[in-house]
PDB file of N, CA and C in Angstrom:
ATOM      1  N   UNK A   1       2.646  11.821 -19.337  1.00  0.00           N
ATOM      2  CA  UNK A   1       3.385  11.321 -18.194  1.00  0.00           C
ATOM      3  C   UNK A   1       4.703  12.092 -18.074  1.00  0.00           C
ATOM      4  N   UNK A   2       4.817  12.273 -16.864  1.00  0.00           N
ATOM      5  CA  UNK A   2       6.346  13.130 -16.764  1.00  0.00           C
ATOM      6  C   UNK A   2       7.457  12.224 -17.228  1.00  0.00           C
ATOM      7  N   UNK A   3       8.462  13.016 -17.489  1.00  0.00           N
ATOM      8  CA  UNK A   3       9.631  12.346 -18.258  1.00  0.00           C
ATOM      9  C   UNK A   3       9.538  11.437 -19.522  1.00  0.00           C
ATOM     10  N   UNK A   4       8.014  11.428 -20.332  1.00  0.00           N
ATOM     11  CA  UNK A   4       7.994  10.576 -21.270  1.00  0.00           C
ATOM     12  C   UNK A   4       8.935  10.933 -22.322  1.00  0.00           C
ATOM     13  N   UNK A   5       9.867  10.068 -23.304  1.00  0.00           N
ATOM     14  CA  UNK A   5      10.524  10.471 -24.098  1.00  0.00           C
ATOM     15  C   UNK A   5       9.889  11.408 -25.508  1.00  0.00           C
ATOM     16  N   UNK A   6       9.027  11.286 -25.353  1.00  0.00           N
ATOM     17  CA  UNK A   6       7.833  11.716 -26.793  1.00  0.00           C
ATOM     18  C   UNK A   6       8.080  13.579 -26.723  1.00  0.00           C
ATOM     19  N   UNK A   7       7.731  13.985 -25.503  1.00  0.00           N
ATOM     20  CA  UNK A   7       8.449  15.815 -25.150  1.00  0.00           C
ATOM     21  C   UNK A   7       9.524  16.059 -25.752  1.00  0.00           C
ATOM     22  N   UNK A   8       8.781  16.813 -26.240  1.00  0.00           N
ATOM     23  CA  UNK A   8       9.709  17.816 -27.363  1.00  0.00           C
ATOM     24  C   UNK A   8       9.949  17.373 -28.487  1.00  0.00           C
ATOM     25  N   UNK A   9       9.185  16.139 -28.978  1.00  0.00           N
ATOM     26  CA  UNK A   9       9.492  15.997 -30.392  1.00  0.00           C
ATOM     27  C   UNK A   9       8.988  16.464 -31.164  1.00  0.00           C
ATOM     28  N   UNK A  10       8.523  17.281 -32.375  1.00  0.00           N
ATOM     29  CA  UNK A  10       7.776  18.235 -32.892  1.00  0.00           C
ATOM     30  C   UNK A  10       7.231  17.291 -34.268  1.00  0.00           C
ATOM     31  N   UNK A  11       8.480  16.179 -35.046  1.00  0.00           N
ATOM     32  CA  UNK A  11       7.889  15.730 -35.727  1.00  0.00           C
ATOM     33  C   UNK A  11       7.776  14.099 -35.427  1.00  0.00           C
ATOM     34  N   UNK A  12       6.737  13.397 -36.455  1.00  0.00           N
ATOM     35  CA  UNK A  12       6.834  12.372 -36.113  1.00  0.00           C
ATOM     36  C   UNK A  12       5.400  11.649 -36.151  1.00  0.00           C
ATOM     37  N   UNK A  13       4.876  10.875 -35.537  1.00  0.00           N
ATOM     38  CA  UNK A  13       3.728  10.573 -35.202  1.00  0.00           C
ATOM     39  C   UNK A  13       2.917  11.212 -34.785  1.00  0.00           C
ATOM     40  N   UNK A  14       1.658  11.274 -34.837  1.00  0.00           N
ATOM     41  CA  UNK A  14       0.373  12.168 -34.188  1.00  0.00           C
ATOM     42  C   UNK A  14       0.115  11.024 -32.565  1.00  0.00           C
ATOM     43  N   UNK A  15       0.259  10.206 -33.176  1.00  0.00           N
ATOM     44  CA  UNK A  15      -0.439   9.278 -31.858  1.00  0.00           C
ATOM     45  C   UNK A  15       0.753   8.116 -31.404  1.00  0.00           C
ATOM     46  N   UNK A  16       0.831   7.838 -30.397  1.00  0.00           N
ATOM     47  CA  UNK A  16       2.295   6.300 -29.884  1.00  0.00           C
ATOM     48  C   UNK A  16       1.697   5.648 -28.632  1.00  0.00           C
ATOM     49  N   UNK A  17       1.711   4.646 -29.170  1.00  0.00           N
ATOM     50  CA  UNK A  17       1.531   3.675 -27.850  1.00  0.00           C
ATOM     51  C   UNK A  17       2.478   3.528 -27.056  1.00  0.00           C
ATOM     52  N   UNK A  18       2.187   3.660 -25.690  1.00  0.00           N
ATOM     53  CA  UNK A  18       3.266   3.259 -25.041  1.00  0.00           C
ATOM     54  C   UNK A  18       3.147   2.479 -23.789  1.00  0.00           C
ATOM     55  N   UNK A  19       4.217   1.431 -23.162  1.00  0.00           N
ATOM     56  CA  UNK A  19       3.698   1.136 -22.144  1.00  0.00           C
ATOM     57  C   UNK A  19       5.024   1.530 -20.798  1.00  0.00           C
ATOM     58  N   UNK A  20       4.200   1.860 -20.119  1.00  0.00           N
ATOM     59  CA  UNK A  20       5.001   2.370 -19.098  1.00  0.00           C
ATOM     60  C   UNK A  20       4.669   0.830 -17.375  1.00  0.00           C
ATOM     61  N   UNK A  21       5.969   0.654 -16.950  1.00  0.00           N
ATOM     62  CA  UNK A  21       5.859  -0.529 -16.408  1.00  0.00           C
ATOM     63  C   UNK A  21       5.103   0.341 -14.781  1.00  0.00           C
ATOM     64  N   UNK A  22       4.129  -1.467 -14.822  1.00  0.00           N
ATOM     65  CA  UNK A  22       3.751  -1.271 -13.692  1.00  0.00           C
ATOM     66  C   UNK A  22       2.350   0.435 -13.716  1.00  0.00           C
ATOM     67  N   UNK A  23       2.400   0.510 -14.866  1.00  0.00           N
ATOM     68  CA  UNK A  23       0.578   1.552 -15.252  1.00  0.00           C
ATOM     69  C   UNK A  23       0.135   1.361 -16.475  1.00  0.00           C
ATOM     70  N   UNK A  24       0.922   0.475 -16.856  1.00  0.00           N
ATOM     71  CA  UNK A  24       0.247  -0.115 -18.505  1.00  0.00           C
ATOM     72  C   UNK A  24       0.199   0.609 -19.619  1.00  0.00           C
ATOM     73  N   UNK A  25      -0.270   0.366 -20.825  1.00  0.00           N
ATOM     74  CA  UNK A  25      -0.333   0.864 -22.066  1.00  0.00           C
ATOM     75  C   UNK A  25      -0.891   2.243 -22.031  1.00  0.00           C
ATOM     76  N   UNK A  26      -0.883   3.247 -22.354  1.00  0.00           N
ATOM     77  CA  UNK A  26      -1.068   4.384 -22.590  1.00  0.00           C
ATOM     78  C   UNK A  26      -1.410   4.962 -24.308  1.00  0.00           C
ATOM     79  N   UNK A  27      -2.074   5.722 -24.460  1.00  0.00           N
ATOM     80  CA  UNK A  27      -2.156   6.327 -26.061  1.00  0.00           C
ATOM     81  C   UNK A  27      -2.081   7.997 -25.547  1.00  0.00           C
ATOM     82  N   UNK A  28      -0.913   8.437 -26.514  1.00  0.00           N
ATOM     83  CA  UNK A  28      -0.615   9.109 -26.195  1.00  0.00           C
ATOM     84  C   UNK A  28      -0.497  10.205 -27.520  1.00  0.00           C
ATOM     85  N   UNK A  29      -1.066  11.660 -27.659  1.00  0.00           N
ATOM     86  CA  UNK A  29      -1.047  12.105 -28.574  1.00  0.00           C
ATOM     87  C   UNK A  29       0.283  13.267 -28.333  1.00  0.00           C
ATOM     88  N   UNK A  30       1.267  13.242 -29.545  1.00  0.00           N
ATOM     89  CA  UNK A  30       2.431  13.846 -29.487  1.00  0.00           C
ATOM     90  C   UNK A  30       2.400  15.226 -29.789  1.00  0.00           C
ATOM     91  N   UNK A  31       3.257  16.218 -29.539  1.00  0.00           N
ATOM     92  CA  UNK A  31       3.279  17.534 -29.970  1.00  0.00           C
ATOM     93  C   UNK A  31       2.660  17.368 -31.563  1.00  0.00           C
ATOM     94  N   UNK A  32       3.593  16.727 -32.635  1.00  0.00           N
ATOM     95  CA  UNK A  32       2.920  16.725 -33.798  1.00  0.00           C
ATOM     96  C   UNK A  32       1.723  16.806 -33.764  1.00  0.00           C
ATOM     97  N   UNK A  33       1.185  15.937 -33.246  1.00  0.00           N
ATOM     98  CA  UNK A  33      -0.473  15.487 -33.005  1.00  0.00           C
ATOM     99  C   UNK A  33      -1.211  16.743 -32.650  1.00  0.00           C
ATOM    100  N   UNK A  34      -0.769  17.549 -31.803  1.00  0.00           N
ATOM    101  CA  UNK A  34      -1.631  18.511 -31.273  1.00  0.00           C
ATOM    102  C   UNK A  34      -1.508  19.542 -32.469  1.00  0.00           C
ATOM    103  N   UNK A  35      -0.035  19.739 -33.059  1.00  0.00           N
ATOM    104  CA  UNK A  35      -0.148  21.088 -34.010  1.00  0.00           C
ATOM    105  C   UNK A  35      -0.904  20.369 -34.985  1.00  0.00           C
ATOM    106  N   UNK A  36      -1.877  19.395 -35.184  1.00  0.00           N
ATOM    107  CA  UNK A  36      -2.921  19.003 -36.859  1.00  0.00           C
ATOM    108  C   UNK A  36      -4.466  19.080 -36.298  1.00  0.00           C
ATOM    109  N   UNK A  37      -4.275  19.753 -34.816  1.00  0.00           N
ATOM    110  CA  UNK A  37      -5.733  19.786 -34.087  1.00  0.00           C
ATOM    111  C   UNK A  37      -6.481  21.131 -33.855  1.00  0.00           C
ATOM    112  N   UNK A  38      -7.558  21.068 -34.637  1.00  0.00           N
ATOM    113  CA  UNK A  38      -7.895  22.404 -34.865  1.00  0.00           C
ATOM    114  C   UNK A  38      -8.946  23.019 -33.663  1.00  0.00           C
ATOM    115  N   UNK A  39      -9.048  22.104 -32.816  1.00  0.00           N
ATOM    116  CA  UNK A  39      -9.070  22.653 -31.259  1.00  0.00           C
ATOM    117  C   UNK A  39      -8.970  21.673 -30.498  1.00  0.00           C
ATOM    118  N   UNK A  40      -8.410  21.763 -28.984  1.00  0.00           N
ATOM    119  CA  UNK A  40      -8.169  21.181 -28.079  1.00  0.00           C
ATOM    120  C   UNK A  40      -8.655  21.269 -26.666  1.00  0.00           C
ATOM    121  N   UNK A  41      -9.460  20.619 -26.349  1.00  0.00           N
ATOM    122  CA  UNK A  41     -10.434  20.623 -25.002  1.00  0.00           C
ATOM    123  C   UNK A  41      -9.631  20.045 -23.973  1.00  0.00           C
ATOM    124  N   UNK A  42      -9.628  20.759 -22.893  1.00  0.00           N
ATOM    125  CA  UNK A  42      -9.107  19.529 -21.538  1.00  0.00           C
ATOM    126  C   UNK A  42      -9.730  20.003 -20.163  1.00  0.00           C
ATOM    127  N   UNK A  43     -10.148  18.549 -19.992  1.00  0.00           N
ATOM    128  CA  UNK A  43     -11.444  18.415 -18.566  1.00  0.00           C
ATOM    129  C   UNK A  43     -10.614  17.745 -17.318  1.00  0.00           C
ATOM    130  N   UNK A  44     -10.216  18.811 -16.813  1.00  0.00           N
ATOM    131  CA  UNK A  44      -9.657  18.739 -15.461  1.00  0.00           C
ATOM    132  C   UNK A  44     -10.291  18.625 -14.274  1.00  0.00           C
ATOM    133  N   UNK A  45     -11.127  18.100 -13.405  1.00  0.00           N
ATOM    134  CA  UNK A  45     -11.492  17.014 -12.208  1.00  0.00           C
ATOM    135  C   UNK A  45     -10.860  17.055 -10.809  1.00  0.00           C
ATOM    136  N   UNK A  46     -11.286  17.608 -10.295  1.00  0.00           N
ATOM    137  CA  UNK A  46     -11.027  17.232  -8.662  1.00  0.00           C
ATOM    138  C   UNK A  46     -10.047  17.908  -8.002  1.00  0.00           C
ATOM    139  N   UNK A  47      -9.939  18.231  -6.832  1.00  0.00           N
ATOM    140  CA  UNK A  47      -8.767  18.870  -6.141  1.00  0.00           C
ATOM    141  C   UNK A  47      -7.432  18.205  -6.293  1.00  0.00           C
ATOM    142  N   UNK A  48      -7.502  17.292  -6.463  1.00  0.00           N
ATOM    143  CA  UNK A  48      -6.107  16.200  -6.542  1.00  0.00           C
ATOM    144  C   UNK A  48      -5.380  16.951  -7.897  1.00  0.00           C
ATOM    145  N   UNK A  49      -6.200  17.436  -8.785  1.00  0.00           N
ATOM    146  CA  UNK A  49      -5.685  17.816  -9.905  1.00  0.00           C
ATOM    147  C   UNK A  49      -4.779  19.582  -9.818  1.00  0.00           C
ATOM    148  N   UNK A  50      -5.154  20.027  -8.623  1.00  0.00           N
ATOM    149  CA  UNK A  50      -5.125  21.529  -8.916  1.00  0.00           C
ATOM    150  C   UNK A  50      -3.950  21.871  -8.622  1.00  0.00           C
ATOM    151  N   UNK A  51      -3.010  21.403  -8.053  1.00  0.00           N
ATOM    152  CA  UNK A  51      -1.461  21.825  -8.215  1.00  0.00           C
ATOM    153  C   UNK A  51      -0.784  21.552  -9.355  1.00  0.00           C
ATOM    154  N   UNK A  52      -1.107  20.137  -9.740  1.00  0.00           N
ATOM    155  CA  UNK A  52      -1.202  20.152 -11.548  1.00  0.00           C
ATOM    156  C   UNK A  52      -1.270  21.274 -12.487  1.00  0.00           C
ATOM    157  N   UNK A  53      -2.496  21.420 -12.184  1.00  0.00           N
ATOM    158  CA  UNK A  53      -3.230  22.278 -13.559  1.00  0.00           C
ATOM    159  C   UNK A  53      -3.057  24.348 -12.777  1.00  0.00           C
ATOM    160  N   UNK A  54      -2.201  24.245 -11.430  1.00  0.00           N
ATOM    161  CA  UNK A  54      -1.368  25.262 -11.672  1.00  0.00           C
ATOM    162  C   UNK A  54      -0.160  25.071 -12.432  1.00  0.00           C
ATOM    163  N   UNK A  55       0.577  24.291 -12.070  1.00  0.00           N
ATOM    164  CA  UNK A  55       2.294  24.353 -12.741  1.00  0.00           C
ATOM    165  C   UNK A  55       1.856  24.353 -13.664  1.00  0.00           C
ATOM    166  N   UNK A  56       0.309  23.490 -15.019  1.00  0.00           N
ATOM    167  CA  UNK A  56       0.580  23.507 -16.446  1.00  0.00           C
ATOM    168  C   UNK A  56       0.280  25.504 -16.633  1.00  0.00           C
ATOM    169  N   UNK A  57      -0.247  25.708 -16.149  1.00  0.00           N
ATOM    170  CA  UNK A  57      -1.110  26.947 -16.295  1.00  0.00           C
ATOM    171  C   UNK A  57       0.399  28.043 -16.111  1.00  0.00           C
ATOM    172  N   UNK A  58       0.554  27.804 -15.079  1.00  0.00           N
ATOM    173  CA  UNK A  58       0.924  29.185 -14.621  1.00  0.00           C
ATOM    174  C   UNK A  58       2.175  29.096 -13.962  1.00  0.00           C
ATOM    175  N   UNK A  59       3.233  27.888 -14.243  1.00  0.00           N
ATOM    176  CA  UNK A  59       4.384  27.293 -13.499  1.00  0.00           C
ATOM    177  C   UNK A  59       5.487  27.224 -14.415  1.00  0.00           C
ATOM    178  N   UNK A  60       6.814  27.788 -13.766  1.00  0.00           N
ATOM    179  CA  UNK A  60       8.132  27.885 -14.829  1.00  0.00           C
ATOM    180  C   UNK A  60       7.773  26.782 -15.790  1.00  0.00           C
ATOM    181  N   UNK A  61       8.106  26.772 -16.957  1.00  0.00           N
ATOM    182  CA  UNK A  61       8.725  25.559 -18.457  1.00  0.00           C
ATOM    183  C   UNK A  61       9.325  24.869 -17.973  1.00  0.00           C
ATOM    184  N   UNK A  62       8.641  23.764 -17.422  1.00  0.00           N
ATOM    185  CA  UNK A  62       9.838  22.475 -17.519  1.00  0.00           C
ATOM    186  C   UNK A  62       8.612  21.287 -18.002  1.00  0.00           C
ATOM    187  N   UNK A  63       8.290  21.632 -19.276  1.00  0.00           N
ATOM    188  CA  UNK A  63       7.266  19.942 -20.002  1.00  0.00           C
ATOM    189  C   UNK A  63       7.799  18.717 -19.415  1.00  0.00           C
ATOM    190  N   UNK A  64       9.440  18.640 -18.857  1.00  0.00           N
ATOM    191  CA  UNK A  64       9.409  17.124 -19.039  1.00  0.00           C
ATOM    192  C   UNK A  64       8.833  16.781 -17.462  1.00  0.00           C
ATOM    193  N   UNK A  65       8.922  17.698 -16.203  1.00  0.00           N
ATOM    194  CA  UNK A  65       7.928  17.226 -15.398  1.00  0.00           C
ATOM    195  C   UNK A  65       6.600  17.503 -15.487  1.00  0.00           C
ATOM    196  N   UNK A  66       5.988  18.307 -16.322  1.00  0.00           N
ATOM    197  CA  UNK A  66       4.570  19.242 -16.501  1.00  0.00           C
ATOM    198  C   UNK A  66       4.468  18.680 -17.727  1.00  0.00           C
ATOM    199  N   UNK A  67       4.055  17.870 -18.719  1.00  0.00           N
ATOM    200  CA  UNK A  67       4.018  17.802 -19.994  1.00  0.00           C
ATOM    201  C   UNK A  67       2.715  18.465 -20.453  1.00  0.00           C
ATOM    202  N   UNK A  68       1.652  18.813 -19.521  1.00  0.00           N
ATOM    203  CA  UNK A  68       0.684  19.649 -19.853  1.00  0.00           C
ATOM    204  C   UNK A  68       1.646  20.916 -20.801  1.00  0.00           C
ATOM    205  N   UNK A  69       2.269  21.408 -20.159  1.00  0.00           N
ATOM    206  CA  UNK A  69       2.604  22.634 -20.650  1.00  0.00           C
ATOM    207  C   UNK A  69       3.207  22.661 -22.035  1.00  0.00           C
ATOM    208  N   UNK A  70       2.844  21.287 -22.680  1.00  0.00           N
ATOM    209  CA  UNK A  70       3.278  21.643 -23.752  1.00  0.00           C
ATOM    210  C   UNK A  70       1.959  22.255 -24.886  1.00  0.00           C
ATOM    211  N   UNK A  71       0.797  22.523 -24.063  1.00  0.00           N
ATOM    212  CA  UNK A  71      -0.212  23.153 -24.337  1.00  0.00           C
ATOM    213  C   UNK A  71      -0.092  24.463 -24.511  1.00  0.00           C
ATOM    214  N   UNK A  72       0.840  25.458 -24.168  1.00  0.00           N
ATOM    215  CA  UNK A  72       0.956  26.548 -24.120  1.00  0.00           C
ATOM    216  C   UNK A  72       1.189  27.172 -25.246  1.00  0.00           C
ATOM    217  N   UNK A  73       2.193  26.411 -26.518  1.00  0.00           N
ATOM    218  CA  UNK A  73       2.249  26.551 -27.833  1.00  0.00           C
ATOM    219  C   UNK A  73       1.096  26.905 -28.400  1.00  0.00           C
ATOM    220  N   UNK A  74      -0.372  25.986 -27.778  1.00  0.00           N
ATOM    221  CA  UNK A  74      -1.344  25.634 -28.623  1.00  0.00           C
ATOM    222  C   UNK A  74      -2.768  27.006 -28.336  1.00  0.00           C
ATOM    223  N   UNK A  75      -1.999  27.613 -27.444  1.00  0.00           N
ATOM    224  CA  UNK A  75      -3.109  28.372 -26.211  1.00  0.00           C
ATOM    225  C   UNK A  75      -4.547  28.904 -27.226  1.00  0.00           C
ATOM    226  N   UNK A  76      -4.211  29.589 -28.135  1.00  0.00           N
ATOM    227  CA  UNK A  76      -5.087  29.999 -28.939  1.00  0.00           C
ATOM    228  C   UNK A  76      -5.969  29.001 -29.506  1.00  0.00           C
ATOM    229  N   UNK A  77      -5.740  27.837 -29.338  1.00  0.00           N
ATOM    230  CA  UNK A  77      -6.971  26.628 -29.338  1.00  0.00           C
ATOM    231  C   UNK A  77      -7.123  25.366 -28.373  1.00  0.00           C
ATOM    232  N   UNK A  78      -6.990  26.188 -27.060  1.00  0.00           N
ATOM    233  CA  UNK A  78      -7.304  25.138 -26.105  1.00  0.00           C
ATOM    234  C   UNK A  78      -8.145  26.014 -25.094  1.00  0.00           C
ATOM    235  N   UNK A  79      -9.083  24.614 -25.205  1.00  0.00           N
ATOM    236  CA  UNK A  79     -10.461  25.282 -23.986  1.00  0.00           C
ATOM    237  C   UNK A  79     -10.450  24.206 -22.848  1.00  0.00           C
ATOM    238  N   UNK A  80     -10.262  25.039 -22.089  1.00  0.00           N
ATOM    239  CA  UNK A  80      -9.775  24.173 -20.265  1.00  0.00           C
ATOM    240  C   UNK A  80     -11.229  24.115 -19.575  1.00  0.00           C
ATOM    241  N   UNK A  81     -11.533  22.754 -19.104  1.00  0.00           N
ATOM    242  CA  UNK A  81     -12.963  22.925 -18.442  1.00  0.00           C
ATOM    243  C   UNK A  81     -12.317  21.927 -16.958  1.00  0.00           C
ATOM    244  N   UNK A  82     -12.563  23.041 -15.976  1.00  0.00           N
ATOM    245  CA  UNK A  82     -12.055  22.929 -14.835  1.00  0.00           C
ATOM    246  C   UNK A  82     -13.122  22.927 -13.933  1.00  0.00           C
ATOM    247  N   UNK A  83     -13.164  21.546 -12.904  1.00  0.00           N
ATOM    248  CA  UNK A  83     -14.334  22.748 -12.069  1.00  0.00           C
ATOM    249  C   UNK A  83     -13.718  22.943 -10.519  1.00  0.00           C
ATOM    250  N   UNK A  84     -14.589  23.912  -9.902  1.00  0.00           N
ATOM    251  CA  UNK A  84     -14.040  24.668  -8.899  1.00  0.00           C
ATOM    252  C   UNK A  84     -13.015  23.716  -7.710  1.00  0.00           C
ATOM    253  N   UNK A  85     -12.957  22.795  -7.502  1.00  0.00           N
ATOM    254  CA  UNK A  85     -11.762  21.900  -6.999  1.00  0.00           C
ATOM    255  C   UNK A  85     -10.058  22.635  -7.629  1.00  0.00           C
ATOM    256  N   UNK A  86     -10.517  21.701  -8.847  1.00  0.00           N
ATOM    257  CA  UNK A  86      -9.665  21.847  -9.462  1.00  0.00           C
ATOM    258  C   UNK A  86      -8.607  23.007  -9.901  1.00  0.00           C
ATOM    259  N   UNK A  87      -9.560  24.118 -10.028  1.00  0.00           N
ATOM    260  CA  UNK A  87      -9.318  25.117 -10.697  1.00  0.00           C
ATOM    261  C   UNK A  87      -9.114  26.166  -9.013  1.00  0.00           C
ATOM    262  N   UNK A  88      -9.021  25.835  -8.064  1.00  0.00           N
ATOM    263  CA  UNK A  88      -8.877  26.822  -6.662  1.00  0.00           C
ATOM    264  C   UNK A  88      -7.931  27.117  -6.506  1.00  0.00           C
ATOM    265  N   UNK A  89      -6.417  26.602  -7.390  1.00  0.00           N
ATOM    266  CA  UNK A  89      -5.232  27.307  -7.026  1.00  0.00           C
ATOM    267  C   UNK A  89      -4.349  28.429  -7.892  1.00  0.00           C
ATOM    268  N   UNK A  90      -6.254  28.489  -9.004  1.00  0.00           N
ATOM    269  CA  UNK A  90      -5.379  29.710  -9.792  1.00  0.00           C
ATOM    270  C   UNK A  90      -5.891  30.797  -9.778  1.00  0.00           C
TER     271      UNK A  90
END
């Protein structure tokens, strides 16, 4: 979620619950979490998604509105499965 406080923390928990008002509980896996993952899949869906999954992709550093992009650290073990919706604005 954009602006979650959890961005940019490197140590700490792998996983935090959180609830965000008015969209409910969330599980949320933290930077820590991702550097103990020895690969990382993400299934991106629909045109609604594809200005998204440009800024994570291919859009200045700013994680705390893009928190995708804190995938970019991880690039060498993340496999993006996009389909053509989704994936039309890159």
């Amino acid at each position: 979620m954009p602006k979650c406080p959890l961005i940019g923390r490197q140590t700490g928990p792998r996983f935090v619950a959180t609830e965000w008002p008015g969209r409910g509980w969330r599980l949320t896996i933290t930077e820590a979490g991702l550097a103990q993952c020895g690969a990382i899949v993400v299934l991106v869906g629909g045109a609604g998604k594809a200005v998204a999954l440009r800024e994570i992709t291919c859009g200045a550093f700013e994680p705390q509105l893009h928190p995708g992009q804190v995938l970019r650290a991880h690039a060498s073990k993340v496999t993006w499965l996009a389909d053509r919706e989704a994936a039309a604005g890159l």
